[in-house]
Protein backbone atom coordinates (compact mmCIF):
# COMPACT_ATOMS: atom_id res chain seq x y z
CA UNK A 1 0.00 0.00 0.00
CA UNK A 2 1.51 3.11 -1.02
CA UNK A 3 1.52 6.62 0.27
CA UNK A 4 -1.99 7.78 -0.64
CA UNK A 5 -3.63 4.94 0.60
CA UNK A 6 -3.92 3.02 -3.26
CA UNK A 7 -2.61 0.01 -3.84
CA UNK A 8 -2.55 -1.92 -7.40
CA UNK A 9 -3.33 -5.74 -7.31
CA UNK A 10 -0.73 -7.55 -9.28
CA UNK A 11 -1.55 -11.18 -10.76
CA UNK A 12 0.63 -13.40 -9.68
CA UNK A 13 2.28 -14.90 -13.00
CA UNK A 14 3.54 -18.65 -14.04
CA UNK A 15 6.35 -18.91 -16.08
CA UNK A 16 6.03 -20.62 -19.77
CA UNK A 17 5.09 -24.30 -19.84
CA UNK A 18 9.28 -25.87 -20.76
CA UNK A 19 7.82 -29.13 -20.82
CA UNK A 20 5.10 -27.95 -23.35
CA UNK A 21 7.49 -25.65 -25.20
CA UNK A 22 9.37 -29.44 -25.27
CA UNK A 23 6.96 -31.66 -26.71
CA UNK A 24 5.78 -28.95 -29.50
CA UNK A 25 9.67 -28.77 -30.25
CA UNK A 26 9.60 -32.51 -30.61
CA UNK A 27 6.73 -32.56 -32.93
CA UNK A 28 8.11 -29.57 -34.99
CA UNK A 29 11.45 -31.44 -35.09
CA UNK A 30 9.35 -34.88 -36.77
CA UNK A 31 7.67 -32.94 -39.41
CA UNK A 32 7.99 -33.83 -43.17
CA UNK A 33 11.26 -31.12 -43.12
CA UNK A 34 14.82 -31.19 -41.90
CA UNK A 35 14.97 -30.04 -38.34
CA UNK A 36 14.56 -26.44 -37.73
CA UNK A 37 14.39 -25.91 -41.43
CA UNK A 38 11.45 -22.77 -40.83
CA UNK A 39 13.67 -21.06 -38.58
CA UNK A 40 11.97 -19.03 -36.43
CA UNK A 41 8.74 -20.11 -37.57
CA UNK A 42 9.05 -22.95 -34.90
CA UNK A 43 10.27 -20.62 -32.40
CA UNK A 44 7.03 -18.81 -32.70
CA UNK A 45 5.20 -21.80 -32.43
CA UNK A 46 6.94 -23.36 -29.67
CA UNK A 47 6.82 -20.12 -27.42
CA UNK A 48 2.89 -18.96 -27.99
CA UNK A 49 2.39 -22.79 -27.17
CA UNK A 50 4.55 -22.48 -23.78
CA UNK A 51 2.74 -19.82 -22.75
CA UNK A 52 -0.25 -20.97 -23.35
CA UNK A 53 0.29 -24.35 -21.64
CA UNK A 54 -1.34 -26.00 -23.98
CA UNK A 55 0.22 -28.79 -26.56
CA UNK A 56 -2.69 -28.19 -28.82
CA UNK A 57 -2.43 -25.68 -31.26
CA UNK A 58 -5.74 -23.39 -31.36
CA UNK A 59 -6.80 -21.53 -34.28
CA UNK A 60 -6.04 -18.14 -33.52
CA UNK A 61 -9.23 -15.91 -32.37
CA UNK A 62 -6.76 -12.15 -31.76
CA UNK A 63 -7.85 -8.65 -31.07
CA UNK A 64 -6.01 -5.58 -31.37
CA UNK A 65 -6.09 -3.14 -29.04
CA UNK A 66 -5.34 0.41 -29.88
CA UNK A 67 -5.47 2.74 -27.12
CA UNK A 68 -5.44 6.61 -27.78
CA UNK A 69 -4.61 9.74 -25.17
CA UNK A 70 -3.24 13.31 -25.52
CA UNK A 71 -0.54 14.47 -23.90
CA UNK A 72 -0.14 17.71 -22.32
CA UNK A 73 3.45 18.09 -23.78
CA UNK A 74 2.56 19.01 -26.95
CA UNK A 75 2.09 22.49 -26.08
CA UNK A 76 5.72 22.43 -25.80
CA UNK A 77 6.30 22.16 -29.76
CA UNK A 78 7.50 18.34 -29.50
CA UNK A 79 5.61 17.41 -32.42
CA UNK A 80 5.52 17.77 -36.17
CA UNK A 81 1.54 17.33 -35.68
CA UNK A 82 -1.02 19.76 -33.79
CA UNK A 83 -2.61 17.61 -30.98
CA UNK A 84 -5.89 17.82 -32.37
CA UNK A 85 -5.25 15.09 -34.78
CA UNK A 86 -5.33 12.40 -31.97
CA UNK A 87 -8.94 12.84 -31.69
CA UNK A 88 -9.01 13.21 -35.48
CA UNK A 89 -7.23 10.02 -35.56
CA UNK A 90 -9.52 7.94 -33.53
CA UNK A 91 -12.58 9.25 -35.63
CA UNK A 92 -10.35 7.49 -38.47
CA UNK A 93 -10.25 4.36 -36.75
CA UNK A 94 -14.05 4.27 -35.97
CA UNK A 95 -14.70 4.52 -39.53
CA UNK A 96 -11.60 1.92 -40.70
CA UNK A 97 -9.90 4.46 -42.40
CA UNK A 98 -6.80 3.93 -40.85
CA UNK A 99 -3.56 1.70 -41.66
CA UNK A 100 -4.16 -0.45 -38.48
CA UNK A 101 -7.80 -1.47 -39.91
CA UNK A 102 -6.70 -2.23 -42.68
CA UNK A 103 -3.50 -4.53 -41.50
CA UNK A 104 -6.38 -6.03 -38.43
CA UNK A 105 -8.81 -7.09 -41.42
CA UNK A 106 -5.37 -8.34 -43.38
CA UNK A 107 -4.85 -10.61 -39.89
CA UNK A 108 -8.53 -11.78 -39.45
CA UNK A 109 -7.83 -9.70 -36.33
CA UNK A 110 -11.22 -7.95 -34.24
CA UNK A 111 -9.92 -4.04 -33.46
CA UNK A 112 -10.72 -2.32 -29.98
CA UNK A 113 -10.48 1.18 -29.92
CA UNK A 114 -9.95 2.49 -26.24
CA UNK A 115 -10.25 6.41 -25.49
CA UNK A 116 -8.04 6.17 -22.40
CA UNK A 117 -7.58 10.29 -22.55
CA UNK A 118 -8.21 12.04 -25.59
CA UNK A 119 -8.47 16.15 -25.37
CA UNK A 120 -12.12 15.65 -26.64
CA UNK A 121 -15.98 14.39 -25.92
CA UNK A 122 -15.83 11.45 -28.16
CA UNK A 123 -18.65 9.55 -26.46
CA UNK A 124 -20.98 9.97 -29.82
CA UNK A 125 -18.22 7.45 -31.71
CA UNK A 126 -20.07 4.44 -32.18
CA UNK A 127 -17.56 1.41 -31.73
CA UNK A 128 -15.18 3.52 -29.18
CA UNK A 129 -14.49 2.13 -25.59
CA UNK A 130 -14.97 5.02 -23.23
CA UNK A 131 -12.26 4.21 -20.47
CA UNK A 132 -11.36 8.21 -20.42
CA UNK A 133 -9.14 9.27 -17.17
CA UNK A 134 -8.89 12.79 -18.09
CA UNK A 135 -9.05 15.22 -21.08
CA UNK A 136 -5.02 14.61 -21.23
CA UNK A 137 -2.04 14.35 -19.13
CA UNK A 138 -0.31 17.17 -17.95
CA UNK A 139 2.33 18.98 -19.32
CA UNK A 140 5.15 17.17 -18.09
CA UNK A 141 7.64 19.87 -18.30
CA UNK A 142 6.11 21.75 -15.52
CA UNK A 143 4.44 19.34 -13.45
CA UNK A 144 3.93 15.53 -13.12
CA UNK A 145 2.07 14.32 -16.04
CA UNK A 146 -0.84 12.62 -14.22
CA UNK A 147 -1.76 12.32 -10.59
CA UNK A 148 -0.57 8.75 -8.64
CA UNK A 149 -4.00 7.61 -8.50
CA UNK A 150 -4.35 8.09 -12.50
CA UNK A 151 -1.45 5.94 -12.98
CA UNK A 152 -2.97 3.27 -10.74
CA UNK A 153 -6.46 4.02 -13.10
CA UNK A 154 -4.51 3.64 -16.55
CA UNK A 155 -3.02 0.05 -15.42
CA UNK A 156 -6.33 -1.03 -13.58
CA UNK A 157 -7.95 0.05 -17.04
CA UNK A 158 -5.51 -2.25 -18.79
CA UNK A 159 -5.73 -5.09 -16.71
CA UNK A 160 -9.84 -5.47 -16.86
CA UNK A 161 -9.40 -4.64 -20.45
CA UNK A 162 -7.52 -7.63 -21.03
CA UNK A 163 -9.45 -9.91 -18.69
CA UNK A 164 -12.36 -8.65 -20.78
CA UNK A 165 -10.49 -10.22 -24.26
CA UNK A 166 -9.83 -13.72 -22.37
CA UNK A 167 -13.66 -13.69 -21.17
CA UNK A 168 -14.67 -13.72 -25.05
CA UNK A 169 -12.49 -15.96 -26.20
CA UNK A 170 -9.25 -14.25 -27.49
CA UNK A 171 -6.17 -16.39 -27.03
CA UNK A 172 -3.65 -13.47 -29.23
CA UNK A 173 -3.73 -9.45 -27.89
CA UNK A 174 -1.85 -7.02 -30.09
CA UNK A 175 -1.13 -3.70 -28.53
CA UNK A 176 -1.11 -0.25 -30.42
CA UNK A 177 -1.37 3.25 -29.93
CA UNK A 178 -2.56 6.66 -30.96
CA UNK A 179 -1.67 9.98 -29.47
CA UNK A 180 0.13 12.49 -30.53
CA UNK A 181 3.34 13.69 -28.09
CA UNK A 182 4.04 10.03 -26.70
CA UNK A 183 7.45 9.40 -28.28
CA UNK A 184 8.20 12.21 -26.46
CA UNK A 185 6.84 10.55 -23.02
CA UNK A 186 8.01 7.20 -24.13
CA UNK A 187 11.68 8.22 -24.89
CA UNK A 188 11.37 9.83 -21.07
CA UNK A 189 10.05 6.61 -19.25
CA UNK A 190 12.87 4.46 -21.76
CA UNK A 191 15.80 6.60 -20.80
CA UNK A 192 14.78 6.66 -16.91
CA UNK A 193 14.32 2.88 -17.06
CA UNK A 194 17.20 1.75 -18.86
CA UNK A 195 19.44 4.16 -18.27
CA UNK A 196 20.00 5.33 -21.14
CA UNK A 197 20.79 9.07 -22.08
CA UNK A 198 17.48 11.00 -23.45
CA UNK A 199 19.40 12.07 -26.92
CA UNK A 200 20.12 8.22 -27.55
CA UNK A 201 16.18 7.19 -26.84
CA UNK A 202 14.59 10.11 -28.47
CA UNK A 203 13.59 9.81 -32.06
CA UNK A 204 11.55 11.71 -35.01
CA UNK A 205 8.25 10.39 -34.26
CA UNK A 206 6.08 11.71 -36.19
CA UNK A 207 8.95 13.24 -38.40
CA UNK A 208 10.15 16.21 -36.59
CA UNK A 209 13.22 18.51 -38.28
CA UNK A 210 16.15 18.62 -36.44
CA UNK A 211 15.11 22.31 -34.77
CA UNK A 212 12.31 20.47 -33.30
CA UNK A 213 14.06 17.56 -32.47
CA UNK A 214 16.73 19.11 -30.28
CA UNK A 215 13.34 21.05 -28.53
CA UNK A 216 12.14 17.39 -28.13
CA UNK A 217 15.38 16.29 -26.18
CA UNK A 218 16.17 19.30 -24.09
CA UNK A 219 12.35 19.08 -22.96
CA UNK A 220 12.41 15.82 -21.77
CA UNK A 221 16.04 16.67 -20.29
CA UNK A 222 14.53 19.53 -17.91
CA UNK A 223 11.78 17.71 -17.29
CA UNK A 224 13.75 14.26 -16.00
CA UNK A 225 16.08 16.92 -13.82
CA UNK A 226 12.63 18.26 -12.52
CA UNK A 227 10.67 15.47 -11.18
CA UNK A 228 13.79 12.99 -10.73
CA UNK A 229 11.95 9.93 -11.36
CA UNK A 230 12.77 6.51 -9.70
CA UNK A 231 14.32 3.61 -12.00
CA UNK A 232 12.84 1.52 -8.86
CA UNK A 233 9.45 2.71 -8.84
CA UNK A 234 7.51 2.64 -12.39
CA UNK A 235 4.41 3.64 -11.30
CA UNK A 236 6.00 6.85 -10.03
CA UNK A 237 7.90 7.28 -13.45
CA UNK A 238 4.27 6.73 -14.84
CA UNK A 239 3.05 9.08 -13.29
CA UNK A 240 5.67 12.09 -13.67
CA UNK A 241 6.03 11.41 -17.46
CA UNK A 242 3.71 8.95 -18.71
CA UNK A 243 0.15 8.69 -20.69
CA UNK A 244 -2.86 7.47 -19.91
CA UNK A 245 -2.80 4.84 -23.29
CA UNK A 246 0.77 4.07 -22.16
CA UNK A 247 -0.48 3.00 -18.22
CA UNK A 248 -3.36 0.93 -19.78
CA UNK A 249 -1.23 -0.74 -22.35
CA UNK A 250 1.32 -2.13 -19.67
CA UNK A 251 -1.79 -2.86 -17.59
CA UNK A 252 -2.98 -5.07 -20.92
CA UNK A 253 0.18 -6.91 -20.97
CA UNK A 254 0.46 -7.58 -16.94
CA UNK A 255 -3.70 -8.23 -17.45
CA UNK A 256 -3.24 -10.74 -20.32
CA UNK A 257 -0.29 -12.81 -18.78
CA UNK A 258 -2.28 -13.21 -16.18
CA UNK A 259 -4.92 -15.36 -18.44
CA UNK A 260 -1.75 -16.91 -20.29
CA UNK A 261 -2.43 -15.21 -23.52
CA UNK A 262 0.09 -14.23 -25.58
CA UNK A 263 0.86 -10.51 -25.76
CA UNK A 264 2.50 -9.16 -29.61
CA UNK A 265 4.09 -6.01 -28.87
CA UNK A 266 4.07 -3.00 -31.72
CA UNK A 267 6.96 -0.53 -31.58
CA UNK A 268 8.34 2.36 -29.34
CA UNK A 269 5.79 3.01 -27.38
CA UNK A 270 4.45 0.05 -26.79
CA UNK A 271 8.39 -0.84 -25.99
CA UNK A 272 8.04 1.67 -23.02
CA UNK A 273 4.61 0.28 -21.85
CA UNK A 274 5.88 -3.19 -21.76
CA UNK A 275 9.38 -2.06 -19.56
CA UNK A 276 7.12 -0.64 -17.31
CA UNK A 277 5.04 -3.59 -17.40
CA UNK A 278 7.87 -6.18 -16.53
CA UNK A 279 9.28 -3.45 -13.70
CA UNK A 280 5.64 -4.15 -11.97
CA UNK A 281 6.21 -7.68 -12.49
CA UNK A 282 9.19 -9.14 -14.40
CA UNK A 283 7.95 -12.38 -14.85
CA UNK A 284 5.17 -10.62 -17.73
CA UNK A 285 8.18 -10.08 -20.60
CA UNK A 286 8.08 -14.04 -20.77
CA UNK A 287 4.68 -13.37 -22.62
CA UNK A 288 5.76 -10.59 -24.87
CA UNK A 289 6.64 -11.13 -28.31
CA UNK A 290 7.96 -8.54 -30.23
CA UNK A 291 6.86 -8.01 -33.94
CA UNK A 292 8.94 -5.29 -35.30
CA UNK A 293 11.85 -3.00 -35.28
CA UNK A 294 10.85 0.48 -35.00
CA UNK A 295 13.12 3.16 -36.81
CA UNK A 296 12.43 5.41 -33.57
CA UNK A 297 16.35 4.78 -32.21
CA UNK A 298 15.02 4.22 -28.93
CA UNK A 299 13.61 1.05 -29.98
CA UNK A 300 16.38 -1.62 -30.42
CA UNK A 301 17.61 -0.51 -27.12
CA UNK A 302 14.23 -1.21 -25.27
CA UNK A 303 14.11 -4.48 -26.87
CA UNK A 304 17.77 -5.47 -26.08
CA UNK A 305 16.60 -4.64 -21.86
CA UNK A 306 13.86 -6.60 -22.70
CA UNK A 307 15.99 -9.69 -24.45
CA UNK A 308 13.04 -9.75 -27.20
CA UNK A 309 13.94 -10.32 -30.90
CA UNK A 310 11.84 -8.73 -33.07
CA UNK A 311 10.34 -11.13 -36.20
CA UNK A 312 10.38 -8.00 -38.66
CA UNK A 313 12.33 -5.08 -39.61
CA UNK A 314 10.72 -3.12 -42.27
CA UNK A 315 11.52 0.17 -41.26
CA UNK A 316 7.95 1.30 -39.72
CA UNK A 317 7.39 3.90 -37.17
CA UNK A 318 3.84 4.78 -37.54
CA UNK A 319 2.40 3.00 -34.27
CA UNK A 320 -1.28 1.97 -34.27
CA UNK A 321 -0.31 -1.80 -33.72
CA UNK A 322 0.30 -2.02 -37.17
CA UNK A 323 3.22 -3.84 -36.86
CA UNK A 324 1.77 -6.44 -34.39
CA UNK A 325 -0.86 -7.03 -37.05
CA UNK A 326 1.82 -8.11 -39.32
CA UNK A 327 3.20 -10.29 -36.88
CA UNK A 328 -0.15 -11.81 -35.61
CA UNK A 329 -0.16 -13.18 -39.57
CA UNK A 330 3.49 -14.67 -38.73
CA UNK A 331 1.85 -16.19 -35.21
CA UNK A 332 -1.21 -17.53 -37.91
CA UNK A 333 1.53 -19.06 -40.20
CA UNK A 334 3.43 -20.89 -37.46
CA UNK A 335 0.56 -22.44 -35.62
CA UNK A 336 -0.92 -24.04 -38.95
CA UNK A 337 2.49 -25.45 -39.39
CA UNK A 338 2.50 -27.24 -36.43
CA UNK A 339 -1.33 -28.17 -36.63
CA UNK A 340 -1.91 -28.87 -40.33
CA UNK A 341 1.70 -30.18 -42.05
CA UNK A 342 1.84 -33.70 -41.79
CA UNK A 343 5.10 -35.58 -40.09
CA UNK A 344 7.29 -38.11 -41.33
CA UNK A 345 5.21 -40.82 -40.69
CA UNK A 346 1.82 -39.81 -41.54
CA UNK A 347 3.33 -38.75 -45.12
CA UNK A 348 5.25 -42.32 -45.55
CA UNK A 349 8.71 -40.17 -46.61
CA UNK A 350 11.84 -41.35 -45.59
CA UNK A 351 13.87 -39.35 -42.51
CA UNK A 352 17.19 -38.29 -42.70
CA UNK A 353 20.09 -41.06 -43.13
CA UNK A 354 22.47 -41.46 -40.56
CA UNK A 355 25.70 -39.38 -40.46
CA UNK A 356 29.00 -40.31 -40.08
């Protein structure tokens, strides 16, 4: 129990099924194919079966979640983008205009849209989950970008979110994002938790110039030498300089591993969410997978703290959880290997000879 009298329940997590992740390796290993001939293809496999604890291969029934805030920031001229065009945005994504609708339908992937803080009344969007904390976070430059009890809010949001997906039936969660100003929050909570230096995490996002860029950095600078925030404590680097969408996304993942589902991470942001995520509970990055590499620069480093290897690198940084939706089509491919190709036996072809 903290402080103010709030306390945030924490599921208590099992590790990965090895003996599972064992016997799908086995079966992998007798298909009509020389061992480990589809690469990582079997690693996928063999890890969302692990985590599920389950030898049999389901087909997949995955949602995408894309969770959307402002950020109080933005007045400081940290983005190449007026914030307005979050809320615009999210109308976008109600009417599947967007890049993530398009890449969810691509997956045979349901879409969630989640208004965890946008700057505007969007209760009239049909289709939109109204889990709104506030009309934005703070400006983080001059004071801490959401109160304690918010940050306890965005992860509780997360968490029932999640539980909510397991209840009807999803067994793959991709995480995304909308709101404009979070690289610059998520380059703050990835240089305070890995220790990095803010000009090595802090990217273009939404394709700053360098002018803007250098504002980008030296904000986040002042504002890290203003509030100080604890490596040890995430919830209080959450709160100082986080967003609502970036709480409930790391409340999705802690949520989800909780029900053993499988968790497919998108890029930068949802990087920061999930090192938050395992800080609350470090036992949560064993049910991350991580679909891309983001050109944000922060990126690679958030997935080398993590130890995740992303399956793709095709240069994106546009967020949504368009690049889990990619992946989840990977995650598709490499379960109906291992359910649907037939083995050695079953096909009557001859195994490898014996080597000298």
């Amino acid at each position: 129990m903290n402080e103010e009298g709030m306390d945030l329940a924490l599921p208590a997590l099992r590790p990965p099924d090895e003996d599972v992740r064992f016997q799908t390796q086995a079966r992998l290993d007798s298909l009509t194919k020389p061992v480990g001939s589809l690469g990582r293809l079997e690693e996928v496999a063999a890890n969302y079966l692990a985590i599920t604890g389950s030898v049999s291969a389901p087909r997949l029934d995955s949602v995408v979640c894309t969770l959307a805030a402002d950020h109080g920031v933005t007045s400081e001229g940290v983005s190449a983008y007026p914030q307005s065009v979050t809320a615009q945005m999210v109308k976008n994504f109600v009417h599947g205009g967007a890049a993530v609708n398009v890449l969810a339908r691509h997956a045979e992937a349901s879409l969630r849209l989640v208004d965890m803080g946008v700057a505007e009344d969007l209760r009239a969007c049909a289709g939109l989950l109204d889990h709104k904390i506030a009309y934005g976070t703070k400006n983080f430059l001059c004071e801490p970008a959401m109160s304690r009890e918010q940050a306890l809010q965005s992860i509780q949001v997360g968490m029932d979110l999640a539980k909510a997906a397991w209840a009807d039936g999803k067994n793959l969660i991709a995480v995304g994002e909308m709101g404009i100003g979070n690289t610059t929050s998520s380059a703050a909570i990835v240089s305070v938790l890995t220790g990095q230096s803010v000009e090595k995490v802090t990217g273009r996002g939404t394709g700053v110039d360098d002018r803007t860029l250098k504002r980008k950095i030296s904000v986040i600078e002042q504002a890290l030498e203003l509030h100080h925030p604890s490596s040890s404590d995430a919830l209080e680097v959450l709160t100082k300089v986080g967003g609502f969408e970036i709480g409930g996304m790391a409340g999705l993942m802690l949520g989800a591993a909780a029900c053993r589902v499988p968790v497919v991470l998108d890029g930068f942001i949802t990087g920061a969410s999930a090192l938050l995520a395992v800080a609350l509970e470090p036992r949560c990055r064993e049910y991350l997978i991580a679909s891309h590499l983001s050109r944000e620069p922060g990126h690679r480093i958030v997935l080398d703290h993590l130890r995740l290897d992303p399956l793709l690198d095709l240069r994106m940084r546009l967020g949504e959880g368009t690049g889990a939706c990619l992946a989840v089509t990977l995650i598709h491919a490499a379960l109906k290997i291992y359910r649907e190709m037939a083995t050695f036996d079953e096909a009557r072809v001859s195994g490898a000879l014996p080597q000298s």
